[in-house]
ModelCIF file with pLDDT and N, C-alpha, C, O atoms, coordinates in Angstrom:
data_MODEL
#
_entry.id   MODEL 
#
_entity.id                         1 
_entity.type                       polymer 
_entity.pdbx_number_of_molecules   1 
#
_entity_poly.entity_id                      1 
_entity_poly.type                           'polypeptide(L)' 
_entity_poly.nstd_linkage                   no 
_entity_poly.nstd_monomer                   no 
_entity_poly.pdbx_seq_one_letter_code       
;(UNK)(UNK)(UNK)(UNK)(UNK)(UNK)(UNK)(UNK)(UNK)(UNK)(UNK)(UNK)(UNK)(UNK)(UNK)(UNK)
(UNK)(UNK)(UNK)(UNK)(UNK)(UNK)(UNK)(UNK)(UNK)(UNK)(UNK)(UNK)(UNK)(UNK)(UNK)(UNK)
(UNK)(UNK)(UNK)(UNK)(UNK)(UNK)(UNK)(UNK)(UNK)(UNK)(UNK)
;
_entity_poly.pdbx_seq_one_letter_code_can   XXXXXXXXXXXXXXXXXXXXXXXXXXXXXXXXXXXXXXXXXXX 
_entity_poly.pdbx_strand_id                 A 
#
loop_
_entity_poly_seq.entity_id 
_entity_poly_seq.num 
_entity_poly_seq.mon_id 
_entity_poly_seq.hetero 
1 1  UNK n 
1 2  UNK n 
1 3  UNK n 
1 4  UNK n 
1 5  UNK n 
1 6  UNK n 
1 7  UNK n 
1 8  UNK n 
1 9  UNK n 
1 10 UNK n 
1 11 UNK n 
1 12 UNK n 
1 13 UNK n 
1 14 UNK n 
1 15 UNK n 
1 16 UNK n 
1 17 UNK n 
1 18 UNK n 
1 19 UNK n 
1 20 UNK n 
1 21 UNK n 
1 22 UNK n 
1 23 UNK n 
1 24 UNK n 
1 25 UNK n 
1 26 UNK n 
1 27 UNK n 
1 28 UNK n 
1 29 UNK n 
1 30 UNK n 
1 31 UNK n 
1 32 UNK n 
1 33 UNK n 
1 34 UNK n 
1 35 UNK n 
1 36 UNK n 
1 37 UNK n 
1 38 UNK n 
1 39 UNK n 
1 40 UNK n 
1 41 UNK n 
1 42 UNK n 
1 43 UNK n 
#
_struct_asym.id          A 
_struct_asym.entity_id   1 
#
loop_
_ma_qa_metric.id 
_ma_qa_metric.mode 
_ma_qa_metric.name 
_ma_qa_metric.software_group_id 
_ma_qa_metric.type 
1 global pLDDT . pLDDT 
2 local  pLDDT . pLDDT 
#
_ma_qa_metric_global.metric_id      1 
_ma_qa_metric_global.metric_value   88.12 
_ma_qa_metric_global.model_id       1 
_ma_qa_metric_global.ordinal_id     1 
#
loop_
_ma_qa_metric_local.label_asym_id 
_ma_qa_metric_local.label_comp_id 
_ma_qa_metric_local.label_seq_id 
_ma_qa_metric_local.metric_id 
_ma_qa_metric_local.metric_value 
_ma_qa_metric_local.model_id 
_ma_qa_metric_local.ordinal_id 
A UNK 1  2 89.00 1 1  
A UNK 2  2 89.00 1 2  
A UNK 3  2 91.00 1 3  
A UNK 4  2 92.00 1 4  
A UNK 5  2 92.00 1 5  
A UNK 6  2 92.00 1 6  
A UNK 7  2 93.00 1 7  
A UNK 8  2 94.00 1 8  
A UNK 9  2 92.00 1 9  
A UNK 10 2 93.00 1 10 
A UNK 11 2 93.00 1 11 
A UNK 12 2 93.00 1 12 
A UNK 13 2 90.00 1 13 
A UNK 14 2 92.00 1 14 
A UNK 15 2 88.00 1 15 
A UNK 16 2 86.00 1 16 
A UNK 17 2 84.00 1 17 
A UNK 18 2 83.00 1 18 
A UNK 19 2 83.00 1 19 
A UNK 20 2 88.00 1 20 
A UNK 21 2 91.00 1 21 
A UNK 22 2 92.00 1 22 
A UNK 23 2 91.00 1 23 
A UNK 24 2 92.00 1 24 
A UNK 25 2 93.00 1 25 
A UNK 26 2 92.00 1 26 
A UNK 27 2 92.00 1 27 
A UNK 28 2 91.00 1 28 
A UNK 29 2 92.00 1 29 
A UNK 30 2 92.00 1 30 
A UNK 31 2 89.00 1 31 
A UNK 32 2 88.00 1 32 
A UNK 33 2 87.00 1 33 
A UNK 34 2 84.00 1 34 
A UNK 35 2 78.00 1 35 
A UNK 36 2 71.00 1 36 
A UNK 37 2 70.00 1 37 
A UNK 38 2 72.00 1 38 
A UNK 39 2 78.00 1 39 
A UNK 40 2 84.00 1 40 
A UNK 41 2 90.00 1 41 
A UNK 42 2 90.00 1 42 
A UNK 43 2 93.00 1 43 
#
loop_
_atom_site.group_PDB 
_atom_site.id 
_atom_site.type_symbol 
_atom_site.label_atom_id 
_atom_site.label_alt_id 
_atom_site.label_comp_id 
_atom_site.label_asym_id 
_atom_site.label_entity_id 
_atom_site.label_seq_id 
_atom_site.pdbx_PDB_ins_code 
_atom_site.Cartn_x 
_atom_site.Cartn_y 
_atom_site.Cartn_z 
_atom_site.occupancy 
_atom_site.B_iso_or_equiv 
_atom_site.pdbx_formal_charge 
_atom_site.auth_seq_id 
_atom_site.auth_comp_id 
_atom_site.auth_asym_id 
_atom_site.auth_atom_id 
_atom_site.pdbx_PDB_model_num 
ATOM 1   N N  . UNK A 1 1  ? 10.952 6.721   2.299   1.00 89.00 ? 1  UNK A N  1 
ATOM 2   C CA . UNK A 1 1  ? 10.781 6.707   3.762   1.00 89.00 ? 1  UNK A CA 1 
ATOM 3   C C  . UNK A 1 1  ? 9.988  5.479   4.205   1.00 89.00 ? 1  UNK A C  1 
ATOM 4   O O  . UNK A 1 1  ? 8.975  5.037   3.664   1.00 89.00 ? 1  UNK A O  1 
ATOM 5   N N  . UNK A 1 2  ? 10.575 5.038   5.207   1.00 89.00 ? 2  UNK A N  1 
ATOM 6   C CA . UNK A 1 2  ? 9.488  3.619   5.946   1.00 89.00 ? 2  UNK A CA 1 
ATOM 7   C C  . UNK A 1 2  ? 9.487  2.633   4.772   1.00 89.00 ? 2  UNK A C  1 
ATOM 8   O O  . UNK A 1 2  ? 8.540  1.847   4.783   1.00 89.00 ? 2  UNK A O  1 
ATOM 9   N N  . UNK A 1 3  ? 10.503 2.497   3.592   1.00 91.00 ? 3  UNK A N  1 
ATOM 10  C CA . UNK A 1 3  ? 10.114 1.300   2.558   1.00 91.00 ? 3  UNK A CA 1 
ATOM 11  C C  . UNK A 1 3  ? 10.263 0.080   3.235   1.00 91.00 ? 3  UNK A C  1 
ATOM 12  O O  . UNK A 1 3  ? 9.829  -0.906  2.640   1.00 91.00 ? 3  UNK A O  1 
ATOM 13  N N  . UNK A 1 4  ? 10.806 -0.100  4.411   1.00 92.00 ? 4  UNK A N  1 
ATOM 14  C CA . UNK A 1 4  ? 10.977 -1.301  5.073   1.00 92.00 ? 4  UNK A CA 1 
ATOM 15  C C  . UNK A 1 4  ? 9.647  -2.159  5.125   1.00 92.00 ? 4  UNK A C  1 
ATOM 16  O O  . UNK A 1 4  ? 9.371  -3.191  4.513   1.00 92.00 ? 4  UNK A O  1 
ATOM 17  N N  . UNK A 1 5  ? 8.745  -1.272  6.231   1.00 92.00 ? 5  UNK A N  1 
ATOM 18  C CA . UNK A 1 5  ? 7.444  -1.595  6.499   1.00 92.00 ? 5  UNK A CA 1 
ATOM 19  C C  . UNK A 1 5  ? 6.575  -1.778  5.238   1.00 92.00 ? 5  UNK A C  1 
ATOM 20  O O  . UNK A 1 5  ? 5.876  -2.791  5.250   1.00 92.00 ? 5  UNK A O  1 
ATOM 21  N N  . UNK A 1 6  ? 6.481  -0.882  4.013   1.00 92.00 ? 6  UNK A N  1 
ATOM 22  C CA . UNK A 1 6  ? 5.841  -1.372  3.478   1.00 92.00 ? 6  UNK A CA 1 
ATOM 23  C C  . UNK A 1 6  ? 6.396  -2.520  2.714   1.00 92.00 ? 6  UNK A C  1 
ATOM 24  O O  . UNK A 1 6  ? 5.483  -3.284  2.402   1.00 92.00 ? 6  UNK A O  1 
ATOM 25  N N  . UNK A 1 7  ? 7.400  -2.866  2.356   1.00 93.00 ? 7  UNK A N  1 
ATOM 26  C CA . UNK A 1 7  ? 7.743  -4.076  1.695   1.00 93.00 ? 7  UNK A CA 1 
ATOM 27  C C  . UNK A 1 7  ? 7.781  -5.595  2.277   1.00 93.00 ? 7  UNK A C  1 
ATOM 28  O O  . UNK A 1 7  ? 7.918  -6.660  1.674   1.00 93.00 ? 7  UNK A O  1 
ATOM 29  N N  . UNK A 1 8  ? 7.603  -5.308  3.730   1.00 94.00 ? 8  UNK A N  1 
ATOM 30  C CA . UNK A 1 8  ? 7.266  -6.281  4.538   1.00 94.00 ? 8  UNK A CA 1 
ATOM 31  C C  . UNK A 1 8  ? 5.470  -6.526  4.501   1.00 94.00 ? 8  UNK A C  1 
ATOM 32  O O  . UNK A 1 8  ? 4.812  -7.554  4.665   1.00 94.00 ? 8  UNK A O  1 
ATOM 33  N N  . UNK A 1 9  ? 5.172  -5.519  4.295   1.00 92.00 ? 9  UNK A N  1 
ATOM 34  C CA . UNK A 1 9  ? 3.935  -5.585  4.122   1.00 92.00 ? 9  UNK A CA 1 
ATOM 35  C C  . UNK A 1 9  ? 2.959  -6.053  2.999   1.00 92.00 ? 9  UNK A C  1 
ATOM 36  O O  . UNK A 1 9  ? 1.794  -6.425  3.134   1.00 92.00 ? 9  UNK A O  1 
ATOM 37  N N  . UNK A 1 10 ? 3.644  -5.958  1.948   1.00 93.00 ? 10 UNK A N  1 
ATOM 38  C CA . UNK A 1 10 ? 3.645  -6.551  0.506   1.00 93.00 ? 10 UNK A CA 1 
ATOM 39  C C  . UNK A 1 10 ? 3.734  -7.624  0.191   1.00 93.00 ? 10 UNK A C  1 
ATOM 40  O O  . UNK A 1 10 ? 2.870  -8.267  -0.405  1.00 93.00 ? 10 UNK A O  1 
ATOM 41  N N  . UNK A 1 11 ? 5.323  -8.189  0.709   1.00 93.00 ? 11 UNK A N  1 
ATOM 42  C CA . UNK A 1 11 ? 5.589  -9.722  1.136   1.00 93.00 ? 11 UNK A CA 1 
ATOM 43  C C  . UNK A 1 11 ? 4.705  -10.271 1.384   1.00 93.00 ? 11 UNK A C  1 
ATOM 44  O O  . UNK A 1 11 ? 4.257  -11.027 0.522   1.00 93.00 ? 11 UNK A O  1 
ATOM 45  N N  . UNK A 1 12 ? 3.850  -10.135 3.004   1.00 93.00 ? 12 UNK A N  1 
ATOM 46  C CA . UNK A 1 12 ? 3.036  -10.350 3.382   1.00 93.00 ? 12 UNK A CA 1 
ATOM 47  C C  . UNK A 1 12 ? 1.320  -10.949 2.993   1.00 93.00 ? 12 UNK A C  1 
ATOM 48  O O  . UNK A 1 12 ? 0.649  -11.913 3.364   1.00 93.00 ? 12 UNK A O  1 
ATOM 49  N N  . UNK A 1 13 ? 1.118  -9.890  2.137   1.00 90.00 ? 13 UNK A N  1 
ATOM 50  C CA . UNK A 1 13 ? 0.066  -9.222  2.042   1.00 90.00 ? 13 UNK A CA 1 
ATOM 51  C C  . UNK A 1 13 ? -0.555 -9.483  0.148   1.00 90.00 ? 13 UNK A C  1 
ATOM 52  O O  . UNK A 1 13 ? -1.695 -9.419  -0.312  1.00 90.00 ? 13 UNK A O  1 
ATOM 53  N N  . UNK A 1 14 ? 0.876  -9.799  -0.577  1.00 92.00 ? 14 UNK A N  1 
ATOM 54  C CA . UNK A 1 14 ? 0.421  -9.969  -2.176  1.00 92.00 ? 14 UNK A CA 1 
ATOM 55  C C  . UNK A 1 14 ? 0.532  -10.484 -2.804  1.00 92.00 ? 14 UNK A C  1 
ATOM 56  O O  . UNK A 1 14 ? 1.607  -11.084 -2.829  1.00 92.00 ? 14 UNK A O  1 
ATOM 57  N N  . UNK A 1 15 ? -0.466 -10.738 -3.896  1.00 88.00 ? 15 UNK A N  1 
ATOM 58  C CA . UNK A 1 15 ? -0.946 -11.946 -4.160  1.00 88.00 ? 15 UNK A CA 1 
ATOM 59  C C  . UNK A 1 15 ? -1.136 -11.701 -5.832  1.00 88.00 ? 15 UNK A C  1 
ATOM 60  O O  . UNK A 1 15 ? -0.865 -10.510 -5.989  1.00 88.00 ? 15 UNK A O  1 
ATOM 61  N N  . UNK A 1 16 ? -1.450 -12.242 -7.037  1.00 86.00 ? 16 UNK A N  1 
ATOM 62  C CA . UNK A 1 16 ? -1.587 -11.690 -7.898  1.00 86.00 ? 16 UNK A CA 1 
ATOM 63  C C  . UNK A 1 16 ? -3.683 -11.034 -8.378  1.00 86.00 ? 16 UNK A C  1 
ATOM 64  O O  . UNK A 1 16 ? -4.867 -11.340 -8.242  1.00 86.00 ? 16 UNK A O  1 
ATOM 65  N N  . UNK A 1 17 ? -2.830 -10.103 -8.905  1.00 84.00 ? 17 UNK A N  1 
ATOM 66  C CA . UNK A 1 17 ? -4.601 -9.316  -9.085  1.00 84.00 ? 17 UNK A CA 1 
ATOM 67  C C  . UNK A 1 17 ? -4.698 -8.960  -10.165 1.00 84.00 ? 17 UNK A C  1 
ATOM 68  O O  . UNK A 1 17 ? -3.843 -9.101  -11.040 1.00 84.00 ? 17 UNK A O  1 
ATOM 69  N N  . UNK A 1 18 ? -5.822 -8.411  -10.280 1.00 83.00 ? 18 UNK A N  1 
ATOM 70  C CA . UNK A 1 18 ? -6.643 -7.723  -11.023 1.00 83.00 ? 18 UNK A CA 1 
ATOM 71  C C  . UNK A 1 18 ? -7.284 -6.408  -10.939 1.00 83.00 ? 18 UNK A C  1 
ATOM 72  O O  . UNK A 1 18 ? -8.309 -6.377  -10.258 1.00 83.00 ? 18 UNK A O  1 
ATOM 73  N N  . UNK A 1 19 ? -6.916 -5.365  -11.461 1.00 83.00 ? 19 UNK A N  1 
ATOM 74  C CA . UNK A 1 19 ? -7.975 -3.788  -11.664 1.00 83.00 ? 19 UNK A CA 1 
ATOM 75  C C  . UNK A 1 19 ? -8.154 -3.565  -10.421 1.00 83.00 ? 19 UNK A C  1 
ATOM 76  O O  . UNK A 1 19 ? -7.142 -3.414  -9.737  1.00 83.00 ? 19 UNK A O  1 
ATOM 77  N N  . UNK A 1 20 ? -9.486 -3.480  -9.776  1.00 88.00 ? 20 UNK A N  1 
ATOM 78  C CA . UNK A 1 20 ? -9.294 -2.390  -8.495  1.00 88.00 ? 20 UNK A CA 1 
ATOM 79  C C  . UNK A 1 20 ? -8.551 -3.394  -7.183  1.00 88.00 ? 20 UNK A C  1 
ATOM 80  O O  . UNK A 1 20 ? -8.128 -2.808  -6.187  1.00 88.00 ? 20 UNK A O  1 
ATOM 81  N N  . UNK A 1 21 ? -8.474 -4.473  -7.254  1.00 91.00 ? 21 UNK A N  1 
ATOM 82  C CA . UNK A 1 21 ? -7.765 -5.043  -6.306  1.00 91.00 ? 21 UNK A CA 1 
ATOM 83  C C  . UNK A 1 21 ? -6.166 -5.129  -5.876  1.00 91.00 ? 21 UNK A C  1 
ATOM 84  O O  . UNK A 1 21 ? -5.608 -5.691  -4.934  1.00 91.00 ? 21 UNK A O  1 
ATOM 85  N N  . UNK A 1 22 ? -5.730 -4.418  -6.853  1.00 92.00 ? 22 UNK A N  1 
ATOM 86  C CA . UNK A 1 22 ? -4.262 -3.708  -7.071  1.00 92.00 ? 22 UNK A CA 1 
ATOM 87  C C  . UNK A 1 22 ? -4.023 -2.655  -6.678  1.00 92.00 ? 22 UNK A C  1 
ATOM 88  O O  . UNK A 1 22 ? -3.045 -2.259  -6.044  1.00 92.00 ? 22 UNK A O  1 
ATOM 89  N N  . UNK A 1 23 ? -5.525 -1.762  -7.281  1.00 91.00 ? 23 UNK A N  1 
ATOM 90  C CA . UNK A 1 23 ? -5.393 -0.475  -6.619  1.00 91.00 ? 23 UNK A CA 1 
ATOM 91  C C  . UNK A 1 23 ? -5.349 -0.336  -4.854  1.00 91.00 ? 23 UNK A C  1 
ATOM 92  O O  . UNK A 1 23 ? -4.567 0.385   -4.234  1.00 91.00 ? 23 UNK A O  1 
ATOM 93  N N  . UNK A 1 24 ? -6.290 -1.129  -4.322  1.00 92.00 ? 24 UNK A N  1 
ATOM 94  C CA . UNK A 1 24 ? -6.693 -1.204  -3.407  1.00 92.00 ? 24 UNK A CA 1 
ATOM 95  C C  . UNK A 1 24 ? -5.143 -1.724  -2.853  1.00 92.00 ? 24 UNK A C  1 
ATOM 96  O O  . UNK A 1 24 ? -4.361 -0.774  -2.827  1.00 92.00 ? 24 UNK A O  1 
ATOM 97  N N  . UNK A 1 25 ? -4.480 -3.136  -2.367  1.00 93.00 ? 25 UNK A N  1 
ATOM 98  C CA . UNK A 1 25 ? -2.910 -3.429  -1.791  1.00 93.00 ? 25 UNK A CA 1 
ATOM 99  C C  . UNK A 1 25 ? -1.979 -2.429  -2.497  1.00 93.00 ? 25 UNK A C  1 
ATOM 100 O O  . UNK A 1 25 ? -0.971 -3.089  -2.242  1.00 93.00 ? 25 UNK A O  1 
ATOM 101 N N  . UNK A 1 26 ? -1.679 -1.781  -2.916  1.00 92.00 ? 26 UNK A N  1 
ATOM 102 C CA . UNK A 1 26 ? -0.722 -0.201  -3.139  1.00 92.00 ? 26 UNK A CA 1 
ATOM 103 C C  . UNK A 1 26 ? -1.322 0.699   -2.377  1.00 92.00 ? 26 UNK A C  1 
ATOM 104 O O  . UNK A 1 26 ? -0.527 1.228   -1.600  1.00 92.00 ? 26 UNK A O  1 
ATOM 105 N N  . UNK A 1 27 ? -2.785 1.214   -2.259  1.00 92.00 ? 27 UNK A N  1 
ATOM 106 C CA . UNK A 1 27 ? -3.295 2.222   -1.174  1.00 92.00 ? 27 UNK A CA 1 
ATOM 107 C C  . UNK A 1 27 ? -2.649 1.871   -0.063  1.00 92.00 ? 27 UNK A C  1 
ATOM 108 O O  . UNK A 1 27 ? -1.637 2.435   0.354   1.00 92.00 ? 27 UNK A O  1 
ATOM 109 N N  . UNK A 1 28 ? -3.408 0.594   0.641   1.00 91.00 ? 28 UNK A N  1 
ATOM 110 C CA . UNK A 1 28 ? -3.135 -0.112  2.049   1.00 91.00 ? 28 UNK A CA 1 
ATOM 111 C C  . UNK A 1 28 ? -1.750 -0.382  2.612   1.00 91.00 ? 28 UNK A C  1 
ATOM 112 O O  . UNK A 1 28 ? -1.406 -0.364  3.793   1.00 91.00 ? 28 UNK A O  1 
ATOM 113 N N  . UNK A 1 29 ? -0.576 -0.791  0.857   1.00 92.00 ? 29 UNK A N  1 
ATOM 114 C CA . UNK A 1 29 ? 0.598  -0.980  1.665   1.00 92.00 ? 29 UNK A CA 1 
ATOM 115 C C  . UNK A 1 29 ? 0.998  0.926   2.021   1.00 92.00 ? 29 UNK A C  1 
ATOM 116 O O  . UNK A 1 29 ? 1.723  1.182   2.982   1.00 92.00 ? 29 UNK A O  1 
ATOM 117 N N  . UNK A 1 30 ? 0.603  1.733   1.404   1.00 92.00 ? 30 UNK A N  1 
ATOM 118 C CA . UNK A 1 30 ? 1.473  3.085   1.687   1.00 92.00 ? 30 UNK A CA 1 
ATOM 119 C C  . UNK A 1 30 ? 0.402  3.682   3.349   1.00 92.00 ? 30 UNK A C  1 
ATOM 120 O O  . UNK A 1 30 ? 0.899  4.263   4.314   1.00 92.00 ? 30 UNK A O  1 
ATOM 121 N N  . UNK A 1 31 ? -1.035 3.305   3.197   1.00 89.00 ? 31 UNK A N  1 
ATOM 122 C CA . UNK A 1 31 ? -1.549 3.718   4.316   1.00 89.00 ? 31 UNK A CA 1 
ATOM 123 C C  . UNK A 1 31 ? -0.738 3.403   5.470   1.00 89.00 ? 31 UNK A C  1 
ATOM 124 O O  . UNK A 1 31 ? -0.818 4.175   6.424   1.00 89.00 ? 31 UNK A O  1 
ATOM 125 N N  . UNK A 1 32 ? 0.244  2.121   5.570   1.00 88.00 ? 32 UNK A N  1 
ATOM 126 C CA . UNK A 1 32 ? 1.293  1.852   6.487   1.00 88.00 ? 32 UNK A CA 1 
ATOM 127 C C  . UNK A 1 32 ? 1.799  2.755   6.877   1.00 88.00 ? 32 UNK A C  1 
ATOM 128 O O  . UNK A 1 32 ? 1.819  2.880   8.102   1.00 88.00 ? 32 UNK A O  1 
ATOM 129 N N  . UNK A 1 33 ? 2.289  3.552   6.236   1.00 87.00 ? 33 UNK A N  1 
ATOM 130 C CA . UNK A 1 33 ? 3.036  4.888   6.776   1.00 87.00 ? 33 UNK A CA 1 
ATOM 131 C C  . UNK A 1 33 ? 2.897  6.305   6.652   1.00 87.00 ? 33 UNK A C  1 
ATOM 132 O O  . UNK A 1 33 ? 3.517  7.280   7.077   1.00 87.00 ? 33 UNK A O  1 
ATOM 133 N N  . UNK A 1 34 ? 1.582  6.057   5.720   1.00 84.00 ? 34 UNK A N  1 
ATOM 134 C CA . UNK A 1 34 ? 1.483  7.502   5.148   1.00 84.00 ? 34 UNK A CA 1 
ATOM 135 C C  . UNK A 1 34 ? 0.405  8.251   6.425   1.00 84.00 ? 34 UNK A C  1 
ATOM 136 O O  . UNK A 1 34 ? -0.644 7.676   6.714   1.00 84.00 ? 34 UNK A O  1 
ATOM 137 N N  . UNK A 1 35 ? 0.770  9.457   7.060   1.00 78.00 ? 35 UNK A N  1 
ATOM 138 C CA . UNK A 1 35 ? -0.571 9.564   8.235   1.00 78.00 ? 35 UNK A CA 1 
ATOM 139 C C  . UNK A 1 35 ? -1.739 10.364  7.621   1.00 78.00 ? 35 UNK A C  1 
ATOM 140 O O  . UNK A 1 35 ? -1.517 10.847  6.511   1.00 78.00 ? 35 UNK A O  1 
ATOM 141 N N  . UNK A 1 36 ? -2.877 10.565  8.141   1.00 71.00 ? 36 UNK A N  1 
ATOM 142 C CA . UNK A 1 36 ? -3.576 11.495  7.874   1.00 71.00 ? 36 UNK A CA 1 
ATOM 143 C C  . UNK A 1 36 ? -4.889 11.374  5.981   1.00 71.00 ? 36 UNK A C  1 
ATOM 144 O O  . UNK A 1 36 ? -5.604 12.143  5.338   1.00 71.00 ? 36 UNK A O  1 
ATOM 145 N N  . UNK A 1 37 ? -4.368 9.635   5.904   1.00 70.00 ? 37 UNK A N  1 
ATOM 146 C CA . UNK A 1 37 ? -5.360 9.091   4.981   1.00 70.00 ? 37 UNK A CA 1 
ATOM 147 C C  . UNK A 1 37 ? -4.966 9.286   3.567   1.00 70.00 ? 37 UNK A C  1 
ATOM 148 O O  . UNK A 1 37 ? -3.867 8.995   3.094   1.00 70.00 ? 37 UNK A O  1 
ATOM 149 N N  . UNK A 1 38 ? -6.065 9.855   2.882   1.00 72.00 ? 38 UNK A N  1 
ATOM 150 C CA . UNK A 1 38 ? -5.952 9.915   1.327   1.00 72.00 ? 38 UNK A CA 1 
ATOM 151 C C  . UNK A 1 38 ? -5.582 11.384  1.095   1.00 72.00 ? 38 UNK A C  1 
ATOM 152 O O  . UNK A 1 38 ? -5.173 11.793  0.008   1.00 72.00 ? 38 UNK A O  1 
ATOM 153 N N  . UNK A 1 39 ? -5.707 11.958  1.902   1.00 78.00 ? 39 UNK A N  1 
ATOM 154 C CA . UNK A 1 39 ? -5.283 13.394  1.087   1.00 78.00 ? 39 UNK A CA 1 
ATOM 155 C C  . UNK A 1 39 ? -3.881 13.695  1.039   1.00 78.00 ? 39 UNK A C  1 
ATOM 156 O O  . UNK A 1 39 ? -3.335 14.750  0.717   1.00 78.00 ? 39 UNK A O  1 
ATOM 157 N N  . UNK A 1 40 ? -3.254 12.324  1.504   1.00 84.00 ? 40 UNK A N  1 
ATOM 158 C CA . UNK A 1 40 ? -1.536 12.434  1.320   1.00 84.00 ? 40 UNK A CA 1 
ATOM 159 C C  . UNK A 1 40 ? -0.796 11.880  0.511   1.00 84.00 ? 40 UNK A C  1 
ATOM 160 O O  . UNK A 1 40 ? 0.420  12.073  0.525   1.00 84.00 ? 40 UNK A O  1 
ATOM 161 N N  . UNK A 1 41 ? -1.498 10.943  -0.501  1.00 90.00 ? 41 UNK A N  1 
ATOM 162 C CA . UNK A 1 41 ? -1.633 9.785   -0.919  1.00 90.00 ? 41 UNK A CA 1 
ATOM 163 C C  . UNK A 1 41 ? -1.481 10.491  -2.727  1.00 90.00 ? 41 UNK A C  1 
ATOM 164 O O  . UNK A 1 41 ? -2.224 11.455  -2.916  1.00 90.00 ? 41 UNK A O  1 
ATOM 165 N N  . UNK A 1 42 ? -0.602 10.061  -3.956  1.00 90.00 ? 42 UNK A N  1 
ATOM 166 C CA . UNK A 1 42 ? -1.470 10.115  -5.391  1.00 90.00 ? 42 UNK A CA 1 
ATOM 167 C C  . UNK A 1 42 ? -0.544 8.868   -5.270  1.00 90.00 ? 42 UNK A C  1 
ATOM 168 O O  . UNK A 1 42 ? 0.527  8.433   -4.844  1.00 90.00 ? 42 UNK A O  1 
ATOM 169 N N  . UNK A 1 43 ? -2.175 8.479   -6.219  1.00 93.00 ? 43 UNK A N  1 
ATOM 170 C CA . UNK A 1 43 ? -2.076 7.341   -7.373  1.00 93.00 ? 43 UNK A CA 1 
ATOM 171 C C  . UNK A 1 43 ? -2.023 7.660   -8.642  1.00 93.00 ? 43 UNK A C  1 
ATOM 172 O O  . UNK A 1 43 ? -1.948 6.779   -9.497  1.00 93.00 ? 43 UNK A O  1 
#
C-alpha cells in the first residue's frame, strides 16, 4: 500500500549507512504512510 510515496521517498532521502542510521530511513520512509506512529510499525 502507498509503495509509491515511500519509494519516492527513499529516492529522495538515501544515502548509504550504517547500524542505527538505516534503522532510522526504513522507520521514516514507512512513517510516510503508516498512521498512528510505532505501534503500527515491526522491524
Amino acid at each position: 500500500r502507498n509503495s509509491n510515496s515511500m519509494r519516492e521517498f527513499l529516492e529522495k532521502n538515501y544515502k548509504e549507512t550504517s547500524g542505527q542510521e538505516t534503522i532510522k530511513l526504513a522507520v521514516r520512509a514507512l512513517l510516510e504512510v503508516v498512521e498512528s506512529g510505532g505501534k503500527n510499525i515491526e522491524i
